[in-house]
N, C-alpha and C. Protein backbone atom coordinates (compact mmCIF):
# COMPACT_ATOMS: atom_id res chain seq x y z
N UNK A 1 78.92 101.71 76.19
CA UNK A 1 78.99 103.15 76.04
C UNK A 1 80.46 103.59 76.11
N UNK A 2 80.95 104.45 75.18
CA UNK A 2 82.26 104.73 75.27
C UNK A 2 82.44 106.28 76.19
N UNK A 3 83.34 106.65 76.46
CA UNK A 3 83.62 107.42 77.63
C UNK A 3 83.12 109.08 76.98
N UNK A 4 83.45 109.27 75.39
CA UNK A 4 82.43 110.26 74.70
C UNK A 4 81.02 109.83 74.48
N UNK A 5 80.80 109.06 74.10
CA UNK A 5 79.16 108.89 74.51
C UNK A 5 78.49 109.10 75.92
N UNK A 6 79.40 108.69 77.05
CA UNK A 6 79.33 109.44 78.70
C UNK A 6 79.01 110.95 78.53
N UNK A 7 80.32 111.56 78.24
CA UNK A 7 80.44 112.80 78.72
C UNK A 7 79.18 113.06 77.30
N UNK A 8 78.33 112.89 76.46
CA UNK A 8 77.80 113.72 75.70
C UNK A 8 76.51 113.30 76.38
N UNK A 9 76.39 111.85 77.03
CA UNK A 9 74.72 111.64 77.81
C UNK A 9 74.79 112.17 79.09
N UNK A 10 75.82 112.67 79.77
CA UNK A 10 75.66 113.48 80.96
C UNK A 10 76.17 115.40 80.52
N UNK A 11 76.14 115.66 79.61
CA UNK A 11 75.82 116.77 79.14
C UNK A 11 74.43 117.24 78.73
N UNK A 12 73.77 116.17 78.21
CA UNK A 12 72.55 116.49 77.71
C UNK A 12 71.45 116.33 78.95
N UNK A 13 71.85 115.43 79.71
CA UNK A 13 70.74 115.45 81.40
C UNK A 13 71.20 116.64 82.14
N UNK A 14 72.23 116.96 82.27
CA UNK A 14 72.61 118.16 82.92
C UNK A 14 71.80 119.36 82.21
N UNK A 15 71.77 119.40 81.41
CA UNK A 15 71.59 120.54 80.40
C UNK A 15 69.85 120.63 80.22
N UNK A 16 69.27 119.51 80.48
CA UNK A 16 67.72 119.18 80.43
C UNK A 16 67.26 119.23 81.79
N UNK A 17 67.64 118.13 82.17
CA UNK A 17 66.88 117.64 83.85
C UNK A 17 68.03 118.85 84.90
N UNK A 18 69.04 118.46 84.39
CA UNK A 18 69.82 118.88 85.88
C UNK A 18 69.91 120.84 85.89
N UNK A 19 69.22 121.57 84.81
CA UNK A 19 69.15 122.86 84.70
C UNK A 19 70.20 123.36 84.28
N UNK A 20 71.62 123.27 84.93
CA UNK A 20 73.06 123.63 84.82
C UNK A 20 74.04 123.11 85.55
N UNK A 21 74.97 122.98 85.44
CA UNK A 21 75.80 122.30 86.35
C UNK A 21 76.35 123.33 87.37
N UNK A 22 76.47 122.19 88.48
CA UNK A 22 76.91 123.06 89.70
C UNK A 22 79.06 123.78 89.30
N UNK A 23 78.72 124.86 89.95
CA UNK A 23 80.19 125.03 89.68
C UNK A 23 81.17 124.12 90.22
N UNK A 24 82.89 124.56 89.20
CA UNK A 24 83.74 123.25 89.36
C UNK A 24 84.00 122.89 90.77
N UNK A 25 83.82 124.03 91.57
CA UNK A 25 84.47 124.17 93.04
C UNK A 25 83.27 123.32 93.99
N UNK A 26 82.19 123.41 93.05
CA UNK A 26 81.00 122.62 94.07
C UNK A 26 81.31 120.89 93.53
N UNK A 27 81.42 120.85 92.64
CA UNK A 27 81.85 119.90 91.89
C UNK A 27 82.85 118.58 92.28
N UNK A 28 84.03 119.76 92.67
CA UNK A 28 84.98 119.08 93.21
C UNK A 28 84.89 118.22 94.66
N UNK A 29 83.98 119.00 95.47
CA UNK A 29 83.77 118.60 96.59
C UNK A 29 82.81 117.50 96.87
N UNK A 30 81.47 117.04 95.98
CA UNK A 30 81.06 116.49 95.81
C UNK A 30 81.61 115.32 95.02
N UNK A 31 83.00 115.31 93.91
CA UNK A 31 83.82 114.21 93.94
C UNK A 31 84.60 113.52 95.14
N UNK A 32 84.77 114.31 96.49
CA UNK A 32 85.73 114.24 97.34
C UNK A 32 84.39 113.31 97.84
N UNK A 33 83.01 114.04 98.06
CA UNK A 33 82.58 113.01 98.86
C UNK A 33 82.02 111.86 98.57
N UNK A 34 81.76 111.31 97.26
CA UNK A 34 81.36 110.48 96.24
C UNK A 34 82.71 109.23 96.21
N UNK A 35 83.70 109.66 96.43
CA UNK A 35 84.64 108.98 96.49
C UNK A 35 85.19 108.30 98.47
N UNK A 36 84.77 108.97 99.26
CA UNK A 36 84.53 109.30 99.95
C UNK A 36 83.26 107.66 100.53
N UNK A 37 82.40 107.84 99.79
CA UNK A 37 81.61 106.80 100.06
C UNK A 37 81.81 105.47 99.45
N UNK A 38 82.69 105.65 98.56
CA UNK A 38 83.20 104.29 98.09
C UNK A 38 84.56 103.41 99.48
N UNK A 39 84.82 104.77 99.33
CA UNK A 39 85.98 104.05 100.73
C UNK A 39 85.45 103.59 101.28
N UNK A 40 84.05 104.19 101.83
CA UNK A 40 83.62 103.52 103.27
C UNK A 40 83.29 102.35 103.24
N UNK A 41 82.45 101.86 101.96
CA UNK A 41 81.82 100.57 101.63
C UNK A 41 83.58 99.56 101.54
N UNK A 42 84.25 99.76 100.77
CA UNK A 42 85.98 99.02 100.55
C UNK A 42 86.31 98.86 101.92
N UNK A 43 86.46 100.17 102.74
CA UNK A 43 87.20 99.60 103.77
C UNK A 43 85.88 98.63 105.05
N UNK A 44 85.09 98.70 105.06
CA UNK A 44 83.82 98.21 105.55
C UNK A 44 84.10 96.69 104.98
N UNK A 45 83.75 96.17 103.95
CA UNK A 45 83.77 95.48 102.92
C UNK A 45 84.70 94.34 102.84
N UNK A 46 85.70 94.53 102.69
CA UNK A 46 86.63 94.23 101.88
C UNK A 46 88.05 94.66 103.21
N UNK A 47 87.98 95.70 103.90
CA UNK A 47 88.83 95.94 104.62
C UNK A 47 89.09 95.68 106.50
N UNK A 48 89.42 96.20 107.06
CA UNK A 48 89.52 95.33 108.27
C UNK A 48 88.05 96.04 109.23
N UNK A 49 87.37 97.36 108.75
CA UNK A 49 86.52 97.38 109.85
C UNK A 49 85.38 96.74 110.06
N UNK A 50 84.55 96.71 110.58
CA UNK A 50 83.09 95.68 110.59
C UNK A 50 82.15 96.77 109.90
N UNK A 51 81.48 95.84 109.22
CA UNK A 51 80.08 96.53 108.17
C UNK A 51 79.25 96.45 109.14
N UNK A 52 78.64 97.93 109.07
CA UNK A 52 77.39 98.06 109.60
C UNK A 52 76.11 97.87 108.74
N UNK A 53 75.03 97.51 109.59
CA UNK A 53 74.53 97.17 109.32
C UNK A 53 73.48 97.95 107.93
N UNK A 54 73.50 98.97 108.35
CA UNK A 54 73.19 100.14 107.40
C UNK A 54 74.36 100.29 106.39
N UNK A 55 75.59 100.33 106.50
CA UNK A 55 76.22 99.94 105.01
C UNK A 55 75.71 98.91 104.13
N UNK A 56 75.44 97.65 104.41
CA UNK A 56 75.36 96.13 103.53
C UNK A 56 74.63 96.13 102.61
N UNK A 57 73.20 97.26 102.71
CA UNK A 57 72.89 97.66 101.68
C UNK A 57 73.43 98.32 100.64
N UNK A 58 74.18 98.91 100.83
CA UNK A 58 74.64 100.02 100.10
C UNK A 58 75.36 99.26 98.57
N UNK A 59 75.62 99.50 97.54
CA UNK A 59 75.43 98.99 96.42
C UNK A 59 76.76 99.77 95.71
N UNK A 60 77.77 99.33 95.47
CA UNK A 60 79.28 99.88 95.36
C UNK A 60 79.44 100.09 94.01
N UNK A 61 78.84 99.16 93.03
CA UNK A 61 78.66 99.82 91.82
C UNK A 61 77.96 100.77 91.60
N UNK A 62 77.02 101.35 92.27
CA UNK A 62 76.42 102.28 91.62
C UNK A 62 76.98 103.75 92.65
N UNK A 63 77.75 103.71 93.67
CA UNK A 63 78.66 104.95 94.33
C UNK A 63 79.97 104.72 93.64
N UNK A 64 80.54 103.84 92.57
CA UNK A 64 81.57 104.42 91.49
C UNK A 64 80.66 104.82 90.67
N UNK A 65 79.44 104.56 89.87
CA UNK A 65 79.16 105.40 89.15
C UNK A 65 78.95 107.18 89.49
N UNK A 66 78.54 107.03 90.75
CA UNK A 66 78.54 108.16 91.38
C UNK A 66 79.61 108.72 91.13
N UNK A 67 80.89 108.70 91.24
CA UNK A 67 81.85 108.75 91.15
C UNK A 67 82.41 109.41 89.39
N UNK A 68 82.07 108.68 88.69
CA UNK A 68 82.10 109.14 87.03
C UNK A 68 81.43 109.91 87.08
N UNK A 69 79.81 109.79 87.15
CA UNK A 69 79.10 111.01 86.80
C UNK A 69 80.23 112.52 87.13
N UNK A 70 80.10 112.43 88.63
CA UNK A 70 80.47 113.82 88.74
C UNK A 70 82.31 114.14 88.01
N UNK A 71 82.94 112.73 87.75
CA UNK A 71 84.21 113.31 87.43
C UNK A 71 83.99 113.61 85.41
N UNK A 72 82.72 112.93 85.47
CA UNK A 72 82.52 113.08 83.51
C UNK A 72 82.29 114.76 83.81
N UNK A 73 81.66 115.34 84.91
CA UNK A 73 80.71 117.00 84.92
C UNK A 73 82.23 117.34 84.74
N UNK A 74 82.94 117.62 85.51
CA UNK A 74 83.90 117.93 85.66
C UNK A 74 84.94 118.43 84.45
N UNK A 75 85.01 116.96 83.69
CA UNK A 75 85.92 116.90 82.65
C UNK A 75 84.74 117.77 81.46
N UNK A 76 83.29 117.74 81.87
CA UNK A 76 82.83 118.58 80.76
C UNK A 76 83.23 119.96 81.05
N UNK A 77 82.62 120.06 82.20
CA UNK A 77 83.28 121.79 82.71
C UNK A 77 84.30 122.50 82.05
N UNK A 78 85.28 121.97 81.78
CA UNK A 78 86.84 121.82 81.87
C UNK A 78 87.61 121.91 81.04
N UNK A 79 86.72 121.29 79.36
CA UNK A 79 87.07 120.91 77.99
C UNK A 79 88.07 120.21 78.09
N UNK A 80 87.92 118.86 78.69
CA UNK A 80 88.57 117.58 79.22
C UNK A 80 88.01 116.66 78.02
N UNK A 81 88.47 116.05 77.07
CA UNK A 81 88.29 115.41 76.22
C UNK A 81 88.39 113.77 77.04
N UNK A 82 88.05 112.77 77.66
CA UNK A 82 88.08 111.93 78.35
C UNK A 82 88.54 110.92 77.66
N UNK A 83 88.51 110.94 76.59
CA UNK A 83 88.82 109.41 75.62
C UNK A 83 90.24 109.94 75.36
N UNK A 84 90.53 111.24 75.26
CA UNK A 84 91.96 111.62 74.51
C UNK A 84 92.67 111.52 75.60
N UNK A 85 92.43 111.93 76.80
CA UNK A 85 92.95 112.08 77.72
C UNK A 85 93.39 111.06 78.16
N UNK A 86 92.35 109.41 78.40
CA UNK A 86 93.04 108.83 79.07
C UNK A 86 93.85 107.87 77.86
N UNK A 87 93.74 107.51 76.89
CA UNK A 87 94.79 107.12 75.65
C UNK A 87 96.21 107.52 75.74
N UNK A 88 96.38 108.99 76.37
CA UNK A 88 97.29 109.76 76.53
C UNK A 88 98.11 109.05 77.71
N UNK A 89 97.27 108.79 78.63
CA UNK A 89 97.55 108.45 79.86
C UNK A 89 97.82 106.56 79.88
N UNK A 90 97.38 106.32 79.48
CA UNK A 90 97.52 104.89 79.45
C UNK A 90 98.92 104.63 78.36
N UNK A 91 99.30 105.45 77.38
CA UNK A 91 100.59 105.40 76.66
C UNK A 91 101.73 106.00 77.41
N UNK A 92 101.47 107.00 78.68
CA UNK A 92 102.67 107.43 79.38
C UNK A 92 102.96 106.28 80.28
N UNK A 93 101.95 105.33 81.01
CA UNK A 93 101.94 104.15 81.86
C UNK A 93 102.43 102.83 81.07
N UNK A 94 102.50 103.04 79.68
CA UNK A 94 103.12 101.64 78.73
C UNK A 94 104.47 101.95 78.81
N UNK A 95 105.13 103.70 78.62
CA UNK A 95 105.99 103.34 78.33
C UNK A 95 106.95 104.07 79.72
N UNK A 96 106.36 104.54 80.73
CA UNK A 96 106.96 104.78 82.24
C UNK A 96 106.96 103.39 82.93
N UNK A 97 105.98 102.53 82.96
CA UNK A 97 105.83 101.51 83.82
C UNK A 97 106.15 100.16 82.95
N UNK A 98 106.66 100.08 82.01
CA UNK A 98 106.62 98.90 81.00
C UNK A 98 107.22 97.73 81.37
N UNK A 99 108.60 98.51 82.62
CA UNK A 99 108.92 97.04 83.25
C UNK A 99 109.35 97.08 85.00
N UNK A 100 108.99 98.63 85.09
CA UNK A 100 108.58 98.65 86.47
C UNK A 100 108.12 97.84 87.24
N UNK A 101 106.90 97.40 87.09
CA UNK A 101 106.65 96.45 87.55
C UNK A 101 106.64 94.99 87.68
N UNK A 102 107.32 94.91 86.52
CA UNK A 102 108.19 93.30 86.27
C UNK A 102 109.31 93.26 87.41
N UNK A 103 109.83 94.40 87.25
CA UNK A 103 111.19 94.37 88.48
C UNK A 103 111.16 94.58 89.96
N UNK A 104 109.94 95.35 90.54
CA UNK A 104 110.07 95.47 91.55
C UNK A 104 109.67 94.41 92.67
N UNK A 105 110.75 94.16 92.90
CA UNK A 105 110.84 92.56 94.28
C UNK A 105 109.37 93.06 95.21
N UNK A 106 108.51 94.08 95.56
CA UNK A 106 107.78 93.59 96.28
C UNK A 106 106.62 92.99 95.59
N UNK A 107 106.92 92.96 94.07
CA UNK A 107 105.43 92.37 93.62
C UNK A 107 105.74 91.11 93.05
N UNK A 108 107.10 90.56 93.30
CA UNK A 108 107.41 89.24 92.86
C UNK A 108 106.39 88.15 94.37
């Protein structure tokens, strides 16, 4: 699925199942906490605290999808073109970072 085929299949569930979308400001906050739950599982996980036992279930691919959904609402909200946008963004990082990171001694 490409990132316009996203934002046009979570336009059309929003728009069917989900009634309307919540506003950007509700939106936003529910990215804060969606993201929010990915930390917990990373730093749990992967990071120095101990997993509880009630985390281990928890399923990390599908709280980043959590994560898109609400940042695809968002970028629909918004008239955020997501494919243009990040093309855009990935050509300012070719040619800002192109040897940035070749040079910097802490990543040698």
């Amino acid at each position: 699925m490409t990132l316009q085929e996203a934002q046009t299949t979570v336009d059309g569930w929003i728009r069917t199942v989900g009634v309307r979308y919540f506003n950007e400001l509700t939106n936003m906050a529910m990215l804060t906490e969606e993201v929010g739950e990915v930390a917990r599982i990373i730093a749990r996980r992967y990071g120095e605290q101990s997993e509880k036992e009630s985390d281990k279930a928890k399923d990390l691919g599908d709280e980043m999808a959590d994560v898109l959904w609400v940042l695809i609402c968002l970028a629909n909200q918004t008239g955020v073109d997501l494919t243009e946008a990040f093309q855009k963004n990935l050509e300012k990082k070719n040619v800002r970072d192109a040897t940035r990171h070749k040079e910097n001694q802490k990543l040698q």
